[in-house]
Protein backbone atom coordinates (compact mmCIF):
# COMPACT_ATOMS: atom_id res chain seq x y z
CA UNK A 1 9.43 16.83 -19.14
CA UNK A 2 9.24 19.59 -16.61
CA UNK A 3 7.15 17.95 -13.86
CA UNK A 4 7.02 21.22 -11.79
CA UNK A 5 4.55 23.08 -13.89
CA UNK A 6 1.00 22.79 -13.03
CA UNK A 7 -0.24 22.02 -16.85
CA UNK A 8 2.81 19.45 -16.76
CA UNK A 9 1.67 18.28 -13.00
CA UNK A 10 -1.96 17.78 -14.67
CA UNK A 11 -1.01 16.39 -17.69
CA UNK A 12 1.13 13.76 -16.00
CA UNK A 13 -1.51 12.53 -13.22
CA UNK A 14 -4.57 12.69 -16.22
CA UNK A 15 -1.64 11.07 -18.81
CA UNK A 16 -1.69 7.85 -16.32
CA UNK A 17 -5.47 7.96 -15.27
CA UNK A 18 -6.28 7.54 -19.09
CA UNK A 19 -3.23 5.74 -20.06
CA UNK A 20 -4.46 2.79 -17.87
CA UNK A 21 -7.97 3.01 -18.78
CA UNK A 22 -6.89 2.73 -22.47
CA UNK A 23 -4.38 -0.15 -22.25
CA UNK A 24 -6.69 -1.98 -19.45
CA UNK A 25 -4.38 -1.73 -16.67
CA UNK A 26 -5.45 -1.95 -13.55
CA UNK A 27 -3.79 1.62 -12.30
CA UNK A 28 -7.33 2.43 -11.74
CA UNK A 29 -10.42 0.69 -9.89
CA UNK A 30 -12.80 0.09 -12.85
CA UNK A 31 -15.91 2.09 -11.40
CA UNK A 32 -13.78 5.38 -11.16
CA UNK A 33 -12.72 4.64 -14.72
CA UNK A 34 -15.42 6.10 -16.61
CA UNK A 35 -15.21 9.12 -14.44
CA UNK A 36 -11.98 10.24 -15.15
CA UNK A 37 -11.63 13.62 -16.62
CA UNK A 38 -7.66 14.79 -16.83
CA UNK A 39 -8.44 18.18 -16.76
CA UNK A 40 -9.51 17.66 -12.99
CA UNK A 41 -6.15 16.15 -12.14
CA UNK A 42 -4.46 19.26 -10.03
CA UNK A 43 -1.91 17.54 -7.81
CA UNK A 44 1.19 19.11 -6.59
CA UNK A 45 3.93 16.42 -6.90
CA UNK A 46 6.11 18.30 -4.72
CA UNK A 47 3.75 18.08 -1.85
CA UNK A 48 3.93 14.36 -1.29
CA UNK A 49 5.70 13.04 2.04
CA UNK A 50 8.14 15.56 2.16
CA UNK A 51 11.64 13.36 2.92
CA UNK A 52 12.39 10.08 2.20
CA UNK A 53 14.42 10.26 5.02
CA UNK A 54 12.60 7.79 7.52
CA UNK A 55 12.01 5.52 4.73
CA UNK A 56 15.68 5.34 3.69
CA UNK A 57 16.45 4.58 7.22
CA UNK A 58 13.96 1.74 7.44
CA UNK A 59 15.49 0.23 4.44
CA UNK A 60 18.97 0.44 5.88
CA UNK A 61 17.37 -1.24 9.07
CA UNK A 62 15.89 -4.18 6.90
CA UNK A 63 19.22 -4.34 4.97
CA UNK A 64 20.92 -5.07 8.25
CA UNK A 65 18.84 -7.40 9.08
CA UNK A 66 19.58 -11.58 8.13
CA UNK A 67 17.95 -12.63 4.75
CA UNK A 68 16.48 -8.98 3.92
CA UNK A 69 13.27 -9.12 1.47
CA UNK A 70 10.88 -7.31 0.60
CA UNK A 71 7.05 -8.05 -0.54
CA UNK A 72 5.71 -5.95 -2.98
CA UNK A 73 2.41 -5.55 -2.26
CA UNK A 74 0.26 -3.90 -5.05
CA UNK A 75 -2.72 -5.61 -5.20
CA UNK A 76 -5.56 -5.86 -2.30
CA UNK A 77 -4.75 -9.69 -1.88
CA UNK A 78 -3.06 -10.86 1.04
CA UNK A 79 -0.35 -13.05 -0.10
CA UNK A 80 2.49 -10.57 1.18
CA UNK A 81 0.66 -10.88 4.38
CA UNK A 82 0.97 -14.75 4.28
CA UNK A 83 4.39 -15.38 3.03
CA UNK A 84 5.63 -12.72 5.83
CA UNK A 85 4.29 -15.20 8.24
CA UNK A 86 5.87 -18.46 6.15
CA UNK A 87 9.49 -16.81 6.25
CA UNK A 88 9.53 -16.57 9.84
CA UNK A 89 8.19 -19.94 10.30
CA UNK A 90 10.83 -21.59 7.50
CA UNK A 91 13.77 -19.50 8.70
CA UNK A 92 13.03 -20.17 12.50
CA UNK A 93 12.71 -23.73 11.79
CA UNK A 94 16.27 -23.43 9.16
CA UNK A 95 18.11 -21.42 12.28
CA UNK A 96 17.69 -17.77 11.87
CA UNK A 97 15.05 -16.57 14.93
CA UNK A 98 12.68 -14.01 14.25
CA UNK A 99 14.59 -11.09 15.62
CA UNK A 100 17.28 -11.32 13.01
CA UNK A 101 15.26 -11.27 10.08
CA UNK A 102 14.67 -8.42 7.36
CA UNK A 103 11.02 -8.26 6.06
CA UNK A 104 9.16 -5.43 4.85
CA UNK A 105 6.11 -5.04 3.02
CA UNK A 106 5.32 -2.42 0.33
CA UNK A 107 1.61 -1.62 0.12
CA UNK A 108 1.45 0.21 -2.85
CA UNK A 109 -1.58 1.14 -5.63
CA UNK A 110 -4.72 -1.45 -4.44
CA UNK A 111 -2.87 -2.90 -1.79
CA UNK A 112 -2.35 0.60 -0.13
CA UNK A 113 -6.06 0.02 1.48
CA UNK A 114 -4.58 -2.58 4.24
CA UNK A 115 -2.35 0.40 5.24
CA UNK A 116 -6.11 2.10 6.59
CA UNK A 117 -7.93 1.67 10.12
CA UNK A 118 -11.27 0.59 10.03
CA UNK A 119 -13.02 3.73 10.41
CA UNK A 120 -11.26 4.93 7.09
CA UNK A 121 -12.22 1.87 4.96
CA UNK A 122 -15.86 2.15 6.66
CA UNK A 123 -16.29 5.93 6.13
CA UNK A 124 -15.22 5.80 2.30
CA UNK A 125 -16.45 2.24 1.20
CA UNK A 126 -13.03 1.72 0.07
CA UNK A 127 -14.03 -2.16 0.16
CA UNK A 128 -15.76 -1.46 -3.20
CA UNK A 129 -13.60 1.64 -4.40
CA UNK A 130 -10.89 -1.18 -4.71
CA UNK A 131 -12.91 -4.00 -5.63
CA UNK A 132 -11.70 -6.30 -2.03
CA UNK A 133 -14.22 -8.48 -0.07
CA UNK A 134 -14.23 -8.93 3.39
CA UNK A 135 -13.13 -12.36 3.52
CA UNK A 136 -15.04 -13.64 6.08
CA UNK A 137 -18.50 -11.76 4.62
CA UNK A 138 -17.70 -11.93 1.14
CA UNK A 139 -19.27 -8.43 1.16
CA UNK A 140 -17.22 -5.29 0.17
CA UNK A 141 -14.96 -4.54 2.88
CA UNK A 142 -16.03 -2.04 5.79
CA UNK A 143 -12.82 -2.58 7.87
CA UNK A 144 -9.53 -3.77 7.36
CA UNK A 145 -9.72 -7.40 8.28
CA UNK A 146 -5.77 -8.52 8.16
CA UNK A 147 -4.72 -5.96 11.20
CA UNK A 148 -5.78 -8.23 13.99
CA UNK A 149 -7.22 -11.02 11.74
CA UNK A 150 -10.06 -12.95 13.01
CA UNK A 151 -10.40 -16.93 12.73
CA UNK A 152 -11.18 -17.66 9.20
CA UNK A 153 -9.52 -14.78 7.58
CA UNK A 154 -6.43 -16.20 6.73
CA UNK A 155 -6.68 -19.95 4.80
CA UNK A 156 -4.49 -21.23 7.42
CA UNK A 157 -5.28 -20.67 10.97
CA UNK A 158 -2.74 -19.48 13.31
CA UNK A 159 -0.72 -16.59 11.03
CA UNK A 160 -0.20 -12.88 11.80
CA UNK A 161 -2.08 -9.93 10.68
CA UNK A 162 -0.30 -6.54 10.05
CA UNK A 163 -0.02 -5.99 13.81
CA UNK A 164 1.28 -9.01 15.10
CA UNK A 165 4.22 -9.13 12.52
CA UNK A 166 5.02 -5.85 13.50
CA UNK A 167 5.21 -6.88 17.07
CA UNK A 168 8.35 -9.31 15.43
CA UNK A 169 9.99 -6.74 13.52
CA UNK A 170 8.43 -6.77 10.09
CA UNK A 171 8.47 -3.16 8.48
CA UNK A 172 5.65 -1.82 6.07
CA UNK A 173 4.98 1.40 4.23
CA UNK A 174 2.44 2.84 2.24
CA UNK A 175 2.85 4.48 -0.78
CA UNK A 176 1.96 8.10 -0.29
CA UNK A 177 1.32 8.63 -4.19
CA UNK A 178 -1.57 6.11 -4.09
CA UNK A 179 -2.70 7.86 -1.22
CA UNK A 180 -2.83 11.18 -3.30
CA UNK A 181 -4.42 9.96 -6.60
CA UNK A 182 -7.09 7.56 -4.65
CA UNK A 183 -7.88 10.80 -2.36
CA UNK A 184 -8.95 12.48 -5.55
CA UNK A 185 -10.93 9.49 -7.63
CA UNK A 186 -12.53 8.87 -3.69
CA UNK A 187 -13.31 12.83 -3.69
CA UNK A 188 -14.87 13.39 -6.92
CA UNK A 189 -17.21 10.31 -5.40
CA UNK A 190 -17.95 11.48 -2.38
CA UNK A 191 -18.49 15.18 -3.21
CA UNK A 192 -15.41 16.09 -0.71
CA UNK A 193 -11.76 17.35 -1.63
CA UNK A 194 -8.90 15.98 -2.04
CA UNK A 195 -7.26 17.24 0.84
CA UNK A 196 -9.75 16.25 3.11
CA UNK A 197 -9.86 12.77 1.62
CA UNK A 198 -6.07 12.92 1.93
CA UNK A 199 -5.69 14.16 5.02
CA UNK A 200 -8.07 11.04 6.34
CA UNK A 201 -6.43 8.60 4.28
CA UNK A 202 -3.31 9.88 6.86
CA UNK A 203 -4.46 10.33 9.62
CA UNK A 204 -6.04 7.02 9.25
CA UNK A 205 -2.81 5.15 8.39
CA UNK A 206 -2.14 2.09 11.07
CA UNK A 207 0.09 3.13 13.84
CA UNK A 208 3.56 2.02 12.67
CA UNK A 209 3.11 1.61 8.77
CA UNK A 210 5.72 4.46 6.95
CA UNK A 211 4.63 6.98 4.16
CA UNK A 212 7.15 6.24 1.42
CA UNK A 213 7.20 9.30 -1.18
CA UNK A 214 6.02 6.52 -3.75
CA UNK A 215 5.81 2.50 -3.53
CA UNK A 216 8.04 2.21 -6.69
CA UNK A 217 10.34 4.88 -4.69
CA UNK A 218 10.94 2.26 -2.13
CA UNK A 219 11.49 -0.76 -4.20
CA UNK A 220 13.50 1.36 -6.40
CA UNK A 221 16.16 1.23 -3.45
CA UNK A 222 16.25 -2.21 -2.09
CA UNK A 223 19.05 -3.63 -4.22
CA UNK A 224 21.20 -0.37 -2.90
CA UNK A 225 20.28 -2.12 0.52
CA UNK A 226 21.13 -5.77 -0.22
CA UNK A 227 17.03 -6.58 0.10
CA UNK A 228 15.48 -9.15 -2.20
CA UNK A 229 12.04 -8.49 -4.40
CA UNK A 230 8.94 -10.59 -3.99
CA UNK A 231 5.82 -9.53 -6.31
CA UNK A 232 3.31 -10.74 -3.74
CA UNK A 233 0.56 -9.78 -6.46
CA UNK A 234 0.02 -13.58 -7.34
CA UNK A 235 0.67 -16.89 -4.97
């Protein structure tokens, strides 16, 4: 299949939009679902982040690292959030310090909204685009609550958001694909483009977090890197 055409671009994008509708995946947030037309679907597949290259060398940085692994994050639940935290705690405590550890986190399809500031999540709703609650409101999110988590956010008091395992070395990207397609589904919405949903979806990306071409782009190279795979869709 010749994904450089535009009819073959289109077809591709629409073939997953309605492939996952049909099958009940959850590829797509289920109030966009009945709004999907593939004809609409227009996206250039070349003009996604255009090198891999500081991706590949943040993988080769995690595979350096002691105990590399990776949390898949695909899903806008924060277990990758709180299992960073317990491997630094359990390998601290087991004799490898925090410094020396390998841990990034892929946020990838629903879990690619913790990768946005505040003012992003606020300005599109994206609380209720991808179906998260705040968790201390219950409400649909306005603001991304695991950056610089409040009391109560977290079951267990005391962990790192985003930021603060950062500060210790943890690595995360976003996946720039889920950027693309939820640009479009949050365009259509909104009455806005693509490209200016996109281009707010990036500028609005946390300072530190990596555009990966695709999430499945970056977990398609950590065995090439020595770094182990953790769905961190379920507990």
């Amino acid at each position: 299949m010749n994904f450089n055409k535009p009819n073959s671009r289109r077809n591709f994008i629409g073939a997953i939009a309605t492939g996952a509708a049909a099958t009940g995946l959850s590829l797509i947030p289920k109030p966009i679902q009945a709004k999907i037309n593939p004809e609409t679907f227009d996206f250039k597949l070349e003009d996604l982040v255009k090198s891999g290259d500081e991706m590949d060398q943040a993988l080769k940085k995690i595979g350096g690292r002691a105990h590399p692994v990776a949390y898949d994050v695909s899903q806008a639940i924060p277990w990758g959030f709180i299992w960073s935290n317990v491997y630094y705690i359990t390998n601290a405590e087991s004799g490898t310090p925090n410094d020396q550890l390998g841990i990034l986190n892929v946020l990838r399809h629903h879990g690619m909204i913790y990768a946005l500031n505040d003012a992003t999540i606020s300005k599109y709703k994206l609380g209720e685009h991808f179906g998260f609650n705040d968790p201390i409101t219950k409400a649909p999110a306005l603001k991304n609550p695991y950056y610089v988590p409040e009391d109560g956010v977290f079951p267990l008091p005391g962990l790192d958001g985003i930021k603060g395992l950062q500060d210790k070395g943890a690595i995360f990207c976003v996946c720039d694909m889920a950027r693309k397609v939820n640009a479009q589904f949050v365009a259509q919405k909104v009455g806005s483009t693509t490209e200016e949903v996109y281009k707010d979806f990036v500028d609005g990306t946390l300072p530190g977090i990596i555009g990966a071409p695709s999430g499945v782009w970056a977990l398609g190279r950590l065995a090439e890197n020595n770094i182990a795979y953790i769905d961190a869709s379920v507990g």
